[in-house]
PDB file of N, CA and C in Angstrom:
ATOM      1  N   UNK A   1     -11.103  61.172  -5.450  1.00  0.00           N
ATOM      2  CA  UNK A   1     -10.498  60.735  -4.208  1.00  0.00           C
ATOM      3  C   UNK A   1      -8.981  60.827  -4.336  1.00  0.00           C
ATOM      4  N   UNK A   2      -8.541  61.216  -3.080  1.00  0.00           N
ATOM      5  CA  UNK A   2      -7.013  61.545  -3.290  1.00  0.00           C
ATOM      6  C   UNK A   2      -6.119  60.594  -2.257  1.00  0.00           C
ATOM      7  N   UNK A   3      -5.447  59.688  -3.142  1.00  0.00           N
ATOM      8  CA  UNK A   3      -3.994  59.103  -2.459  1.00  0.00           C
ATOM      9  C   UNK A   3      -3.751  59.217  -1.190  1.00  0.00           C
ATOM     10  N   UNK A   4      -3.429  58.503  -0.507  1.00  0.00           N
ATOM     11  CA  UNK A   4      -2.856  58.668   0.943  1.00  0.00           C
ATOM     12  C   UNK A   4      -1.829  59.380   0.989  1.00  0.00           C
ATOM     13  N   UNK A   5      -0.969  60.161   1.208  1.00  0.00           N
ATOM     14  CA  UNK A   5       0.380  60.679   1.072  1.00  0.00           C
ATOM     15  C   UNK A   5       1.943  59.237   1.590  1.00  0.00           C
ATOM     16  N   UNK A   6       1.238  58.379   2.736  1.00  0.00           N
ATOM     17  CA  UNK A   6       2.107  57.260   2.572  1.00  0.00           C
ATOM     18  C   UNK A   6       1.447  56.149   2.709  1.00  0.00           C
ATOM     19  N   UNK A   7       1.943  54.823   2.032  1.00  0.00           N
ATOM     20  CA  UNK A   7       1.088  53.582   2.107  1.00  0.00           C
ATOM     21  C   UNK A   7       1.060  53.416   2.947  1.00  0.00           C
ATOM     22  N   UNK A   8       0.459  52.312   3.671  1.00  0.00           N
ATOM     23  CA  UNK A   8       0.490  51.094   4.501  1.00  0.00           C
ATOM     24  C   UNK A   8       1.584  50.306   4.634  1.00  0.00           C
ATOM     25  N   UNK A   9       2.313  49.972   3.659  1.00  0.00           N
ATOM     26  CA  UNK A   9       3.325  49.185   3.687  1.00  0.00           C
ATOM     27  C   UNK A   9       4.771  50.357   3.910  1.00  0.00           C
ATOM     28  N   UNK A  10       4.532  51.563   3.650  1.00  0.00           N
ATOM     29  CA  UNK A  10       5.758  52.372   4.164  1.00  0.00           C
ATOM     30  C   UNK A  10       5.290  52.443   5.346  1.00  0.00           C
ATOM     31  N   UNK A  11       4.246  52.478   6.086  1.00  0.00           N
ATOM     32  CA  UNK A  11       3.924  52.873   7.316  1.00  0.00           C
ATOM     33  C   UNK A  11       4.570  51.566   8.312  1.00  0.00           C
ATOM     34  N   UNK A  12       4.345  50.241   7.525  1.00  0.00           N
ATOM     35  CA  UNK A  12       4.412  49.184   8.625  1.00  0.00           C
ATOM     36  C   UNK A  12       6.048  49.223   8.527  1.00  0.00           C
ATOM     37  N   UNK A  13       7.253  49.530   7.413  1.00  0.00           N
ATOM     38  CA  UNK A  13       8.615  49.451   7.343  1.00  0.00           C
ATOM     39  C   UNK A  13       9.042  50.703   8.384  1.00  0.00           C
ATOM     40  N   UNK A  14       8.404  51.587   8.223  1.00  0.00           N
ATOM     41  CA  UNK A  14       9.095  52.522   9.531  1.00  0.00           C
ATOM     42  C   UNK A  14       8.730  52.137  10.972  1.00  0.00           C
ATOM     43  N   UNK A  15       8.039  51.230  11.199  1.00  0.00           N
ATOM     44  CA  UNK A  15       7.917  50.578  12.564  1.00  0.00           C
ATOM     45  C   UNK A  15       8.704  49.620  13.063  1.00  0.00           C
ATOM     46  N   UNK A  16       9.167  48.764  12.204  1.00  0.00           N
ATOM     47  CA  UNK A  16      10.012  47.913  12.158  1.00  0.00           C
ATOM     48  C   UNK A  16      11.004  48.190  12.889  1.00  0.00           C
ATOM     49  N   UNK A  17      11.612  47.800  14.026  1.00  0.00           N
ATOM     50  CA  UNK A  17      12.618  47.930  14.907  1.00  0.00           C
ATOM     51  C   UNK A  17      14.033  47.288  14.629  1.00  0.00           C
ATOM     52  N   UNK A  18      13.985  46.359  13.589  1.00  0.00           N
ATOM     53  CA  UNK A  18      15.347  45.446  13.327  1.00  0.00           C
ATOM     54  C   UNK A  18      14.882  45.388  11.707  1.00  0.00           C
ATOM     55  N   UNK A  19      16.116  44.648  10.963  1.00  0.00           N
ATOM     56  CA  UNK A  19      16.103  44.703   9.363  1.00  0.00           C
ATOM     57  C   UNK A  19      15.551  43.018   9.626  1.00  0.00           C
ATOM     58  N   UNK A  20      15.240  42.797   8.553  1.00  0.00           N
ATOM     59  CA  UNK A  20      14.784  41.768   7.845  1.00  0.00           C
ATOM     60  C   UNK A  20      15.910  40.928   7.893  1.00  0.00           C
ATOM     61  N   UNK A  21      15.786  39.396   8.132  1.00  0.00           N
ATOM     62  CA  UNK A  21      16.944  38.667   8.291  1.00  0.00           C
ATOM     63  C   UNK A  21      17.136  38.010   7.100  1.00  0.00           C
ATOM     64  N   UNK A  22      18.282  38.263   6.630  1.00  0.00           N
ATOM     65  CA  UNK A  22      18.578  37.754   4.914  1.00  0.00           C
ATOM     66  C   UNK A  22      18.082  36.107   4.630  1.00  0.00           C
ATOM     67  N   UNK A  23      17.635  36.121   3.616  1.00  0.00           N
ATOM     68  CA  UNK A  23      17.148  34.311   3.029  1.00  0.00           C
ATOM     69  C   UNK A  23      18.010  33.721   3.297  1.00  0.00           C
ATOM     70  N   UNK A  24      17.744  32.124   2.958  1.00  0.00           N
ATOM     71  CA  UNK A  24      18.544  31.203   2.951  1.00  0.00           C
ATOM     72  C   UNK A  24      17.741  30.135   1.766  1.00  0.00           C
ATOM     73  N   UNK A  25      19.050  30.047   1.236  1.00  0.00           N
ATOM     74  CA  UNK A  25      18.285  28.956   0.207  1.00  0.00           C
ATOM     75  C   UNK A  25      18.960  27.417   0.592  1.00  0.00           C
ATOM     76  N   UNK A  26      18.243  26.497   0.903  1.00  0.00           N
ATOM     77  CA  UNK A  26      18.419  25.429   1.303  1.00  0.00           C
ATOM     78  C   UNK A  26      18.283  24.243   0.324  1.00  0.00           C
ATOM     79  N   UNK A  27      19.620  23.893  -0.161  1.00  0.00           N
ATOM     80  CA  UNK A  27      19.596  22.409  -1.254  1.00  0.00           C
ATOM     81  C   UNK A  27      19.518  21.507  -1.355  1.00  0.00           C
ATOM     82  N   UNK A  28      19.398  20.327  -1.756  1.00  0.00           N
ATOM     83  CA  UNK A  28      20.234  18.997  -2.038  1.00  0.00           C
ATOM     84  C   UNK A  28      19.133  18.004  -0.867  1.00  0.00           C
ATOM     85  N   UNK A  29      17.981  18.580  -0.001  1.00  0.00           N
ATOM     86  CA  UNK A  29      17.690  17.735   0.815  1.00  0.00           C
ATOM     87  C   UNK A  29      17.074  16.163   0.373  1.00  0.00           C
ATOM     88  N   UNK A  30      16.281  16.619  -1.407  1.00  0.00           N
ATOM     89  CA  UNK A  30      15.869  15.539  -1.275  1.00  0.00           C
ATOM     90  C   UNK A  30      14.976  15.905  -2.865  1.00  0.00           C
ATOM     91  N   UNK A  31      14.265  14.951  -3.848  1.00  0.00           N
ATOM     92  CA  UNK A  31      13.615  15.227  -5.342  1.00  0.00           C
ATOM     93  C   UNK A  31      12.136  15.842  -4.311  1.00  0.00           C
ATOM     94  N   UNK A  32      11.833  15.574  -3.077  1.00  0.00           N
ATOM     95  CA  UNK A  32      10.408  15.438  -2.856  1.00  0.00           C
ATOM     96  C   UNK A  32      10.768  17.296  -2.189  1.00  0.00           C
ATOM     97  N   UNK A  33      11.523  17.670  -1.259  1.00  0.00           N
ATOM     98  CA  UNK A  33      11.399  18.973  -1.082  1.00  0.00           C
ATOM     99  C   UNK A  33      11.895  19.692  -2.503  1.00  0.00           C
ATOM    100  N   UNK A  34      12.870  18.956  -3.507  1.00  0.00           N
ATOM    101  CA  UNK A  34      12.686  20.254  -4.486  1.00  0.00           C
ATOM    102  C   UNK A  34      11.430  20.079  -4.975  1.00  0.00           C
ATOM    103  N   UNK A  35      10.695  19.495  -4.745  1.00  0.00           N
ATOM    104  CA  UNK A  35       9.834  19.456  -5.772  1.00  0.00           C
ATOM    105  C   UNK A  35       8.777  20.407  -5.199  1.00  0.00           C
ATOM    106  N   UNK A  36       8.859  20.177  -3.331  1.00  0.00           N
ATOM    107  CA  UNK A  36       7.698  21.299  -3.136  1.00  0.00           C
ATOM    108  C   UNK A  36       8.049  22.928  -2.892  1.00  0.00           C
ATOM    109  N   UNK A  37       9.400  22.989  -3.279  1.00  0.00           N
ATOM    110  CA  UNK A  37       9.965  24.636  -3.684  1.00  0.00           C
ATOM    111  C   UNK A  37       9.924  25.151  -5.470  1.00  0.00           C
ATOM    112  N   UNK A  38       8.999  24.091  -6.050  1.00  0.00           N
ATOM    113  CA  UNK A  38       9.265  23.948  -7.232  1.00  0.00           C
ATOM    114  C   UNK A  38      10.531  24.459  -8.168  1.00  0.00           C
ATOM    115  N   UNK A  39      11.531  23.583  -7.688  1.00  0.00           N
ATOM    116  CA  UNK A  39      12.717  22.909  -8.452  1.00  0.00           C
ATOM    117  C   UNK A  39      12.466  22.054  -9.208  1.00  0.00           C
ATOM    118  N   UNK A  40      11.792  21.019  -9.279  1.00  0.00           N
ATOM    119  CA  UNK A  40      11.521  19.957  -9.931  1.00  0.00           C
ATOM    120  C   UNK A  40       9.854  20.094  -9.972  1.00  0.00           C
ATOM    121  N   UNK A  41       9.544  19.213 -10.844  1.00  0.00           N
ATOM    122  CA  UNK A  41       8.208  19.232 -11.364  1.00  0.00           C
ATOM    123  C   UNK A  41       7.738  17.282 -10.648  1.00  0.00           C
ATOM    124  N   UNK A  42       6.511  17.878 -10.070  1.00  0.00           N
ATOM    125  CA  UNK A  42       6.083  16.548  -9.738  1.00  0.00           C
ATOM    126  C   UNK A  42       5.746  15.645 -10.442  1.00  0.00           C
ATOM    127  N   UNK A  43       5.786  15.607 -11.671  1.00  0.00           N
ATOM    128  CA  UNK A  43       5.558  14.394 -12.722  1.00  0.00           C
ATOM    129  C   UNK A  43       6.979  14.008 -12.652  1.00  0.00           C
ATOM    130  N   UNK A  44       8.168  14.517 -12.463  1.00  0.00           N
ATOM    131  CA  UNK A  44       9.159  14.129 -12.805  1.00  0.00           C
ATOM    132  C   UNK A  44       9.451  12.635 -11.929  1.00  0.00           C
ATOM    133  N   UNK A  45      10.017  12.203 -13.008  1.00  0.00           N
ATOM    134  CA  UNK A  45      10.206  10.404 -12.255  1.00  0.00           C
ATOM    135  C   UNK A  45      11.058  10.608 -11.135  1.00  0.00           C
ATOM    136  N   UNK A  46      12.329  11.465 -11.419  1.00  0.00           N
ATOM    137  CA  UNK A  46      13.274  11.111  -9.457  1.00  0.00           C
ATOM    138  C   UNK A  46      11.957  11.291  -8.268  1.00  0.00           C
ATOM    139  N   UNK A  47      11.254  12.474  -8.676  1.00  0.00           N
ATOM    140  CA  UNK A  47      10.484  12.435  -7.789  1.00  0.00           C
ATOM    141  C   UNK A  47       9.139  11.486  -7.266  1.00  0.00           C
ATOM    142  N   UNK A  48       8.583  10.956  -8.541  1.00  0.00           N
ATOM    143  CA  UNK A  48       7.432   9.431  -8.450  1.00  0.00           C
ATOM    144  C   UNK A  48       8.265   8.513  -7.663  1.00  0.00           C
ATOM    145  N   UNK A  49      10.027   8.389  -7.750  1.00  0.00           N
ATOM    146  CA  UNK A  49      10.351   7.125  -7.193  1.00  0.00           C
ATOM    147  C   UNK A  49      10.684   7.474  -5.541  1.00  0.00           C
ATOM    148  N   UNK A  50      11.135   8.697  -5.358  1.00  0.00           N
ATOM    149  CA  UNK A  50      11.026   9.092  -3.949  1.00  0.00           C
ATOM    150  C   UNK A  50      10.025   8.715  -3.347  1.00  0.00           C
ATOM    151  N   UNK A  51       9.010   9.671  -3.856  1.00  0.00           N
ATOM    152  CA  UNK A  51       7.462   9.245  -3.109  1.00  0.00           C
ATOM    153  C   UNK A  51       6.843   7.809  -3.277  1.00  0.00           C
ATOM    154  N   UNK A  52       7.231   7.146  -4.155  1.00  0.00           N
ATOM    155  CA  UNK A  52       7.110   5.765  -4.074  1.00  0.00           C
ATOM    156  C   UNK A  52       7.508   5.060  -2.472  1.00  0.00           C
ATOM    157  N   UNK A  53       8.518   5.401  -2.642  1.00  0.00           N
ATOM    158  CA  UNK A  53       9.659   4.614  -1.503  1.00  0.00           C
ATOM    159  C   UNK A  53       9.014   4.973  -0.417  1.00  0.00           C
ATOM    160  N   UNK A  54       8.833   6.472  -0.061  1.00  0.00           N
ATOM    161  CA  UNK A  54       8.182   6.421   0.927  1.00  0.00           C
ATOM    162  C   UNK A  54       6.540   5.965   1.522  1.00  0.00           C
ATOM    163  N   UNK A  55       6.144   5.864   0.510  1.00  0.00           N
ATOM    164  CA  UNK A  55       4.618   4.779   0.793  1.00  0.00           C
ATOM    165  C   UNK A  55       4.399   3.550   0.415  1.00  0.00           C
ATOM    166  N   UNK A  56       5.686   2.891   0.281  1.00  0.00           N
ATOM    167  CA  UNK A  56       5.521   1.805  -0.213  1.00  0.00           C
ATOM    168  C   UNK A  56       6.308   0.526   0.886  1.00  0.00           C
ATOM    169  N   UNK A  57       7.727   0.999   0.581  1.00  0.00           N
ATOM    170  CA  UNK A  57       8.819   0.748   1.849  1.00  0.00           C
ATOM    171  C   UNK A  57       8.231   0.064   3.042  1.00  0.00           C
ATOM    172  N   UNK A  58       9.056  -0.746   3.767  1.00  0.00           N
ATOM    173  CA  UNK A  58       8.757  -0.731   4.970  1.00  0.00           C
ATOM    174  C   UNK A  58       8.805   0.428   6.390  1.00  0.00           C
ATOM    175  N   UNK A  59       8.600  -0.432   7.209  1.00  0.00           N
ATOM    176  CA  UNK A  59       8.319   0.969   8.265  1.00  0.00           C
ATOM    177  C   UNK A  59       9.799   0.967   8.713  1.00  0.00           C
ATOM    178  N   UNK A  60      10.369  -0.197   8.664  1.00  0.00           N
ATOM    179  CA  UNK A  60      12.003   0.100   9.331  1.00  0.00           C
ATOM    180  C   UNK A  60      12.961   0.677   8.707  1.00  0.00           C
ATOM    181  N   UNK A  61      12.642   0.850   7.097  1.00  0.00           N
ATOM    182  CA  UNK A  61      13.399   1.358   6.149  1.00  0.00           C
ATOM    183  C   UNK A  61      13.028   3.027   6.238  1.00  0.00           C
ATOM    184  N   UNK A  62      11.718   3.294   6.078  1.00  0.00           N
ATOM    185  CA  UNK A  62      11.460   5.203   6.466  1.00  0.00           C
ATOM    186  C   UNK A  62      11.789   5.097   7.369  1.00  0.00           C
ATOM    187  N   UNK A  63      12.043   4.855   8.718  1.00  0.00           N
ATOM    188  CA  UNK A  63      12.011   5.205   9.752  1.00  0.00           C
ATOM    189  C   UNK A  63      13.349   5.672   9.521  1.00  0.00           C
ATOM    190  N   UNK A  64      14.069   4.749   9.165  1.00  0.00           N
ATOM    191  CA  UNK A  64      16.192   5.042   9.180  1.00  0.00           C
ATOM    192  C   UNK A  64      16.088   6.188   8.079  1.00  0.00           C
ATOM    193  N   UNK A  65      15.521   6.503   6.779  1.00  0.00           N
ATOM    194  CA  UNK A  65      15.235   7.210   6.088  1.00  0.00           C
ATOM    195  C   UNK A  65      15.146   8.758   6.599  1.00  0.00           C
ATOM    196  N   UNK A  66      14.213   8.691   7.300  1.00  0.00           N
ATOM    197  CA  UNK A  66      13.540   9.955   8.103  1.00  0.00           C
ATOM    198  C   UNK A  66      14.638  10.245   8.756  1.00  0.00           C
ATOM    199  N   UNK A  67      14.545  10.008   9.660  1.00  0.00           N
ATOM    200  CA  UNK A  67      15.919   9.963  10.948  1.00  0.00           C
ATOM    201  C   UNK A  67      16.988  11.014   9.898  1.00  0.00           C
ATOM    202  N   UNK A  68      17.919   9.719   8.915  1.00  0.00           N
ATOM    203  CA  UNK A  68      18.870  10.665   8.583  1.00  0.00           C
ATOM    204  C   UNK A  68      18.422  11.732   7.357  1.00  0.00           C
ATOM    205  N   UNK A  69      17.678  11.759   7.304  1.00  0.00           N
ATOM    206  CA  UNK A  69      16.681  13.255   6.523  1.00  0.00           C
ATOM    207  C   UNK A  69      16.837  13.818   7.551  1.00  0.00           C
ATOM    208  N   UNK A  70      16.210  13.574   8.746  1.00  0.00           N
ATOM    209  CA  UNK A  70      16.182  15.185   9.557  1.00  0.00           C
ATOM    210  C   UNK A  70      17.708  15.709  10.340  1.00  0.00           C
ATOM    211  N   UNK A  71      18.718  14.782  10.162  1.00  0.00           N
ATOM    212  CA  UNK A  71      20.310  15.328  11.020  1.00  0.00           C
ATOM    213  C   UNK A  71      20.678  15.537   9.300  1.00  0.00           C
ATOM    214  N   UNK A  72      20.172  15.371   8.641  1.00  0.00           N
ATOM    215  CA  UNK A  72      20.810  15.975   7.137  1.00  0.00           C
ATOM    216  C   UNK A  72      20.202  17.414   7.190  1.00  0.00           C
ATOM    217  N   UNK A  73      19.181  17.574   6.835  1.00  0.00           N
ATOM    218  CA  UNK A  73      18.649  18.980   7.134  1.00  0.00           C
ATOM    219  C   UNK A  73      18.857  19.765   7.974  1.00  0.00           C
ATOM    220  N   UNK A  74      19.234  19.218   9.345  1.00  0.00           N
ATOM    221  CA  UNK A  74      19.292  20.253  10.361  1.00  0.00           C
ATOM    222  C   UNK A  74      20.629  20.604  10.200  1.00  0.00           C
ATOM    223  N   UNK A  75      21.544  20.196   9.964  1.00  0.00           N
ATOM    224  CA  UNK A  75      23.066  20.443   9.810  1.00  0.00           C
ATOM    225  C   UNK A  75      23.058  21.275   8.487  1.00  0.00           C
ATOM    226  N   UNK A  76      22.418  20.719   7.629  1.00  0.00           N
ATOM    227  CA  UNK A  76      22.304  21.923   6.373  1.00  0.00           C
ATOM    228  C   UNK A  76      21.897  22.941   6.695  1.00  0.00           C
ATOM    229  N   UNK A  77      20.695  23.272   7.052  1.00  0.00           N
ATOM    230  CA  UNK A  77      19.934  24.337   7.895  1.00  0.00           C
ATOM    231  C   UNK A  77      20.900  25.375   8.683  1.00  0.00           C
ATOM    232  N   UNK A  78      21.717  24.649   9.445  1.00  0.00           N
ATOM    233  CA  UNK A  78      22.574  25.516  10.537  1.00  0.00           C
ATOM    234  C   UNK A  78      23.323  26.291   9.861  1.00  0.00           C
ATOM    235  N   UNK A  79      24.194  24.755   8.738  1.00  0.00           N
ATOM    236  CA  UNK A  79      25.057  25.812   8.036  1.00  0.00           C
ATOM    237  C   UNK A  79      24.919  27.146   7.261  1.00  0.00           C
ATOM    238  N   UNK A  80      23.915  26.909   6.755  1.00  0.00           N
ATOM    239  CA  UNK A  80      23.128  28.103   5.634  1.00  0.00           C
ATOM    240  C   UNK A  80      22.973  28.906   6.651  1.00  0.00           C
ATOM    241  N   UNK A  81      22.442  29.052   7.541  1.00  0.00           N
ATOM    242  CA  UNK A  81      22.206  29.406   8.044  1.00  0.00           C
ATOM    243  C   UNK A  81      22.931  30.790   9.180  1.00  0.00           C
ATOM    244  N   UNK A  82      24.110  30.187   9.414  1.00  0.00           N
ATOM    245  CA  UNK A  82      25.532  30.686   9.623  1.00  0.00           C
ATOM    246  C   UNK A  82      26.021  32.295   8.589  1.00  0.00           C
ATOM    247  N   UNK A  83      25.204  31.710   7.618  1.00  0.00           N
ATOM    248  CA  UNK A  83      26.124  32.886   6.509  1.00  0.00           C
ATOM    249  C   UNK A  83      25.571  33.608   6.394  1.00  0.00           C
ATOM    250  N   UNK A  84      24.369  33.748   6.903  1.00  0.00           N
ATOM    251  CA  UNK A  84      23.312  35.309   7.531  1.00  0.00           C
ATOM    252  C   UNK A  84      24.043  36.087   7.939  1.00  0.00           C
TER     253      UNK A  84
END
């Protein structure tokens, strides 16, 4: 049996109408997202005490928690984001 002359995957890049929009690597949000980009290892204690806090804590304490997690991220996000 003989080879295709072009893959599949050269076939689907010459269809492609626009380039690929460059990465972004996004930091500092928190031990629990490095941990699920594996930066950190989930045994690691910063991260047991994060996830502690958050199932343990009260609800008025995540709540303010969350909140400024997500105007932290989204402002990080933008910025990184920018340098595309």
């Amino acid at each position: 049996m003989k080879p295709p002359a072009v893959t599949r995957f050269e076939e689907i890049i010459d269809i492609t109408p626009f380039p690929f929009p460059g990465a972004v690597e996004v930091t500092g949000l928190g031990n629990i997202s490095d941990a699920l980009v594996g930066r950190l290892a989930w045994d690691s204690l910063v991260v047991q005490e994060e996830a502690k806090f958050w199932l343990i804590a009260n609800w008025q304490e995540v709540n303010n928690s969350y909140s400024s997690f997500k105007v932290k991220a989204l402002t990080t996000i933008k910025r990184c984001w920018g340098w595309v």
